[in-house]
N, C-alpha and C. Protein backbone atom coordinates (compact mmCIF):
# COMPACT_ATOMS: atom_id res chain seq x y z
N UNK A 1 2.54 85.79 146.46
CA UNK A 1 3.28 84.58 146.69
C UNK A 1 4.12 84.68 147.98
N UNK A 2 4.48 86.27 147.98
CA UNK A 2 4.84 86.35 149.22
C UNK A 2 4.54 85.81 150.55
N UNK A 3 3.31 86.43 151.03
CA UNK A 3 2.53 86.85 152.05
C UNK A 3 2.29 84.46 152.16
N UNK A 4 2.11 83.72 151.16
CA UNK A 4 1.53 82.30 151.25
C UNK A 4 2.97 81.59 151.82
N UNK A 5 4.24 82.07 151.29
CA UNK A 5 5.42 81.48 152.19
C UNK A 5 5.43 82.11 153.32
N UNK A 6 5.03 83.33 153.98
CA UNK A 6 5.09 83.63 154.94
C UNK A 6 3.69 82.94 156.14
N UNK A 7 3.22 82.70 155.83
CA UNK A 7 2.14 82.17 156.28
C UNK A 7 2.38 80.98 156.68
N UNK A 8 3.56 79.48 155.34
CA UNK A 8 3.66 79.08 155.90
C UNK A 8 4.45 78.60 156.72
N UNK A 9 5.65 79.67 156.93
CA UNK A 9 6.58 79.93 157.79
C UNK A 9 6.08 80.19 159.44
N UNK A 10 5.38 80.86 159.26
CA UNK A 10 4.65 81.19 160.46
C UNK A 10 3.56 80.31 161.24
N UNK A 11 2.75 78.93 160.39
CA UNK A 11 2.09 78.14 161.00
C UNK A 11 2.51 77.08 161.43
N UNK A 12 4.31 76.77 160.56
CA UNK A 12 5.39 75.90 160.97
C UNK A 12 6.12 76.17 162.00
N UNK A 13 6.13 76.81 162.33
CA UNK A 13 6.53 77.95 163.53
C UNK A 13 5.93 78.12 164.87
N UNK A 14 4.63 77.78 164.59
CA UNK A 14 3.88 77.58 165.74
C UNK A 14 4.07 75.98 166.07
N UNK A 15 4.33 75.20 165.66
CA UNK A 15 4.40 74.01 165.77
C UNK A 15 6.06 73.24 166.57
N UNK A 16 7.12 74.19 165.89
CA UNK A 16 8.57 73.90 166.19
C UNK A 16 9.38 74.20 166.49
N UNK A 17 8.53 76.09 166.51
CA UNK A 17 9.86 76.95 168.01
C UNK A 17 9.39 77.42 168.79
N UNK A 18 9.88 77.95 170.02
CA UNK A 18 9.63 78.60 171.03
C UNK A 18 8.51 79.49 170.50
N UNK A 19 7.49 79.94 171.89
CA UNK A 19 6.42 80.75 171.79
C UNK A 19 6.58 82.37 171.32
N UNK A 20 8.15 82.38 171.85
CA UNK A 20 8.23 84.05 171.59
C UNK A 20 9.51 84.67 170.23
N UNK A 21 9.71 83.22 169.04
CA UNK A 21 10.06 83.24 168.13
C UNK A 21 8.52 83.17 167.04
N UNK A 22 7.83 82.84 167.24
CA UNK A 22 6.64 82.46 166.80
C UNK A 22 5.77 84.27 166.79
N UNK A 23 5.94 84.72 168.16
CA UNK A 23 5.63 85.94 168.62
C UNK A 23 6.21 87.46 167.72
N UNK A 24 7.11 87.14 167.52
CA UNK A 24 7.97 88.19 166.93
C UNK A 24 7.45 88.00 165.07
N UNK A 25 7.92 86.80 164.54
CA UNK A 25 7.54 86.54 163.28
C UNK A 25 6.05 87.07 162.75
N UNK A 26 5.41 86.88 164.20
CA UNK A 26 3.65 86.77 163.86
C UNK A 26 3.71 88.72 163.75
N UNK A 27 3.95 89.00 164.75
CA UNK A 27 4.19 90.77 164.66
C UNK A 27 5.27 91.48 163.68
N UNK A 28 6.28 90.76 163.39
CA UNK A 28 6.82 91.09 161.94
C UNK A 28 5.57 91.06 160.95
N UNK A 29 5.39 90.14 160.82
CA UNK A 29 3.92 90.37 159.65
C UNK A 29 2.79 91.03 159.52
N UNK A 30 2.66 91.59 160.66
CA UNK A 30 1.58 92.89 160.47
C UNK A 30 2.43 93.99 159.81
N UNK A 31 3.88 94.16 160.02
CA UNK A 31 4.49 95.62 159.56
C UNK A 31 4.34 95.29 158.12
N UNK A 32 4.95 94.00 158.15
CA UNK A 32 5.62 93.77 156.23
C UNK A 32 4.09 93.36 155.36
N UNK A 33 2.64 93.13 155.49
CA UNK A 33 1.76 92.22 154.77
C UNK A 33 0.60 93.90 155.60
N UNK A 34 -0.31 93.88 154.34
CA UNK A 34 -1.55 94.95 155.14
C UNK A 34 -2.47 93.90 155.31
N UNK A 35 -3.68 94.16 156.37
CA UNK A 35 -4.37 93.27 156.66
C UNK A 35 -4.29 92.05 156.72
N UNK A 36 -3.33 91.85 157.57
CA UNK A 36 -2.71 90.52 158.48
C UNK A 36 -2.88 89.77 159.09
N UNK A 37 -4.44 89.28 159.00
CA UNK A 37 -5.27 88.77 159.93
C UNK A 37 -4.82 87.59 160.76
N UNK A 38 -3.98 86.76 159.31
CA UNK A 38 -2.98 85.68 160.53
C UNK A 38 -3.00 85.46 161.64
N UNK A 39 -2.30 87.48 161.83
CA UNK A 39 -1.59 87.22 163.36
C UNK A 39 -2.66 87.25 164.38
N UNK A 40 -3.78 87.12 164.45
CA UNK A 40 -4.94 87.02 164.89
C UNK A 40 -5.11 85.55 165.19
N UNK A 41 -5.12 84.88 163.86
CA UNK A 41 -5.43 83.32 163.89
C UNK A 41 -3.98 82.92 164.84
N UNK A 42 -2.80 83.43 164.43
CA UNK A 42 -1.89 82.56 165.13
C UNK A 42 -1.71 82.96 166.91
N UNK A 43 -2.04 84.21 166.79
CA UNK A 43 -2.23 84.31 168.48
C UNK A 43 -3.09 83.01 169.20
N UNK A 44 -4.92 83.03 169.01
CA UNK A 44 -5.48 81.94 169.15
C UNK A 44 -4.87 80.52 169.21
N UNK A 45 -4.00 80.28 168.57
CA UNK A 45 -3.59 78.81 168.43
C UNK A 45 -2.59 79.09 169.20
N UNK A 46 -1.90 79.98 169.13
CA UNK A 46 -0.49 79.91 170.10
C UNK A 46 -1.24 80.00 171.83
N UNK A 47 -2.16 80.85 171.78
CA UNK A 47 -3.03 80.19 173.21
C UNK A 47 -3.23 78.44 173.36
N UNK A 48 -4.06 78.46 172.45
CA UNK A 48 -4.19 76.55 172.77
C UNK A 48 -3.19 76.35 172.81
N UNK A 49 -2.24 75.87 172.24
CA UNK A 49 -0.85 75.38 172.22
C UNK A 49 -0.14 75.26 173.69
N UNK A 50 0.20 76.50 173.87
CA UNK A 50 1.35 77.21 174.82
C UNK A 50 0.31 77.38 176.41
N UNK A 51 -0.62 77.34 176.20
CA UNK A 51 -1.48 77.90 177.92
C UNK A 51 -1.41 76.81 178.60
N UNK A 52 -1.26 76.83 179.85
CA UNK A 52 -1.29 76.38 181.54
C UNK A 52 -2.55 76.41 181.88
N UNK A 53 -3.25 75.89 182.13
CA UNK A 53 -4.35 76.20 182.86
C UNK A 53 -3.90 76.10 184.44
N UNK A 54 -4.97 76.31 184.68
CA UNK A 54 -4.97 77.24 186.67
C UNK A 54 -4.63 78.06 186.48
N UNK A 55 -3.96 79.01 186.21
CA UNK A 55 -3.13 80.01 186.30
C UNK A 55 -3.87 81.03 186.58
N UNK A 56 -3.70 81.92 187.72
CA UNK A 56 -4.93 83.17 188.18
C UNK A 56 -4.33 84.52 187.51
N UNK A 57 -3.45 84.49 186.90
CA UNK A 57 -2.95 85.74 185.65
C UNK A 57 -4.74 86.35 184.67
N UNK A 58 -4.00 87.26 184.79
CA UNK A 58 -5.10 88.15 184.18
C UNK A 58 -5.49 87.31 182.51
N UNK A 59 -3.80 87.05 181.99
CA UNK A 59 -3.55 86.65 180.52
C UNK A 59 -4.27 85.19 180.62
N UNK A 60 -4.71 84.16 181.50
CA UNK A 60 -4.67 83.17 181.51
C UNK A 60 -5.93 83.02 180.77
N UNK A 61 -6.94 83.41 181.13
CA UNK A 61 -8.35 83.81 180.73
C UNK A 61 -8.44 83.91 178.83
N UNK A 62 -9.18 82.95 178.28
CA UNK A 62 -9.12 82.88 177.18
C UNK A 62 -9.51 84.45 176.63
N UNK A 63 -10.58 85.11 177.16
CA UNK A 63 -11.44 86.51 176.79
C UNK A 63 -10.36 87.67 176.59
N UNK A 64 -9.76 87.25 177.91
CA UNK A 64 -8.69 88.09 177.82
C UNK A 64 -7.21 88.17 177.07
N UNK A 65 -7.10 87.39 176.76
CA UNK A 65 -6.00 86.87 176.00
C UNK A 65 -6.38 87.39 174.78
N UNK A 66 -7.42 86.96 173.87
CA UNK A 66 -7.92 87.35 172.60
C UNK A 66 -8.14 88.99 172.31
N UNK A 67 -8.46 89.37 173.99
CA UNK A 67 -8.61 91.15 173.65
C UNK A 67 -7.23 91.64 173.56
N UNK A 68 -6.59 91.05 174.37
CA UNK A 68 -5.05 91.81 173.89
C UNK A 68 -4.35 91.69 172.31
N UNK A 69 -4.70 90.11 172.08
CA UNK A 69 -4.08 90.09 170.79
C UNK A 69 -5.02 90.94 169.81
N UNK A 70 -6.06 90.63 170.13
CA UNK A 70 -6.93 91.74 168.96
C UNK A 70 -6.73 93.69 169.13
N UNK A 71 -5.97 93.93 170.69
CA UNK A 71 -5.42 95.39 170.52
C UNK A 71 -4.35 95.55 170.57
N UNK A 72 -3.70 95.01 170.13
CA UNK A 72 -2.29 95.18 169.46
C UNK A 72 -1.89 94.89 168.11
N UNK A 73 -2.89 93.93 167.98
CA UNK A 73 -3.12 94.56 166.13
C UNK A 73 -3.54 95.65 165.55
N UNK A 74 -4.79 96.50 166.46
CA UNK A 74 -5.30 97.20 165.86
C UNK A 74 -4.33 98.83 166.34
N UNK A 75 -3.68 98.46 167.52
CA UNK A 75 -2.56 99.47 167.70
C UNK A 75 -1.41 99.50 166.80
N UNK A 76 -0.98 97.99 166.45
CA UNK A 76 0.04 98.25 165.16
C UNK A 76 -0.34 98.57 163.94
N UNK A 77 -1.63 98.26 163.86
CA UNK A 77 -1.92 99.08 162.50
C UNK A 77 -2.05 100.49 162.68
N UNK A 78 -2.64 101.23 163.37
CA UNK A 78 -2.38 102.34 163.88
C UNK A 78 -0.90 103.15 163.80
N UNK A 79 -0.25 102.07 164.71
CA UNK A 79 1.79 102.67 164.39
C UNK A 79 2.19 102.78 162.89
N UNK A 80 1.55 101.85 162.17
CA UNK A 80 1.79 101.88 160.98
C UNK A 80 2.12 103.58 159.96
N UNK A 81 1.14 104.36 160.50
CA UNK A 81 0.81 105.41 159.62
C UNK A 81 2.19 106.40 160.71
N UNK A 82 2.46 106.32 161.86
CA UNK A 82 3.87 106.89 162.01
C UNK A 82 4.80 106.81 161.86
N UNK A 83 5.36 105.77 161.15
CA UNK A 83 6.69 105.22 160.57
C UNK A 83 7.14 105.76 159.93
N UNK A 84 8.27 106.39 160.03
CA UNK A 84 8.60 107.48 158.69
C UNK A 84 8.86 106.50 157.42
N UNK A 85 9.58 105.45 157.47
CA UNK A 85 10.16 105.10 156.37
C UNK A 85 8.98 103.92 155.13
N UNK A 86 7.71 104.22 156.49
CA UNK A 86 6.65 103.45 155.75
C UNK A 86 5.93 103.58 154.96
N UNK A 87 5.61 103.21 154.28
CA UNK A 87 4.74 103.55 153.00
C UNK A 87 3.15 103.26 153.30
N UNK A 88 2.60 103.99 153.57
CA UNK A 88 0.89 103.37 153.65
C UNK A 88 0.17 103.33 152.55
């Protein structure tokens, strides 16, 4: 029941605050929920949402954008197992 208010805290969120309140919440939830795929879905949308186009940034690039969010999930799951106070 948890993890379904958090979810929809977090898709309300994409909608009514800033990009990098949205950002933090979405990466809070990989620590606190296992297999968090969310923050996957909400990266994607926070692209549509929030992107500029033109922009000659490396990040601007949809391909690229999606590889970062998809390795930093798989790096925080990774951090996961060094946390002392974490439970895996």
């Amino acid at each position: 029941m948890k993890r379904v208010i958090f979810d929809i805290v977090l898709f309300v969120c994409l909608f009514i605050a800033p990009w990098w309140i949205t950002a933090v919440i979405a990466i809070a939830g990989i620590f606190v929920f296992t297999q968090f795929y969310e923050y996957i879905i909400a990266g994607i949308m926070m692209f549509a949402l929030f992107h500029t186009p033109g922009g000659s940034n490396l990040i601007a690039s949809p391909f690229w954008f999606c590889t970062i969010i998809a390795s930093i999930y798989v790096l925080a799951q990774l951090a996961r197992r060094y946390i002392i106070l974490y439970k895996v």
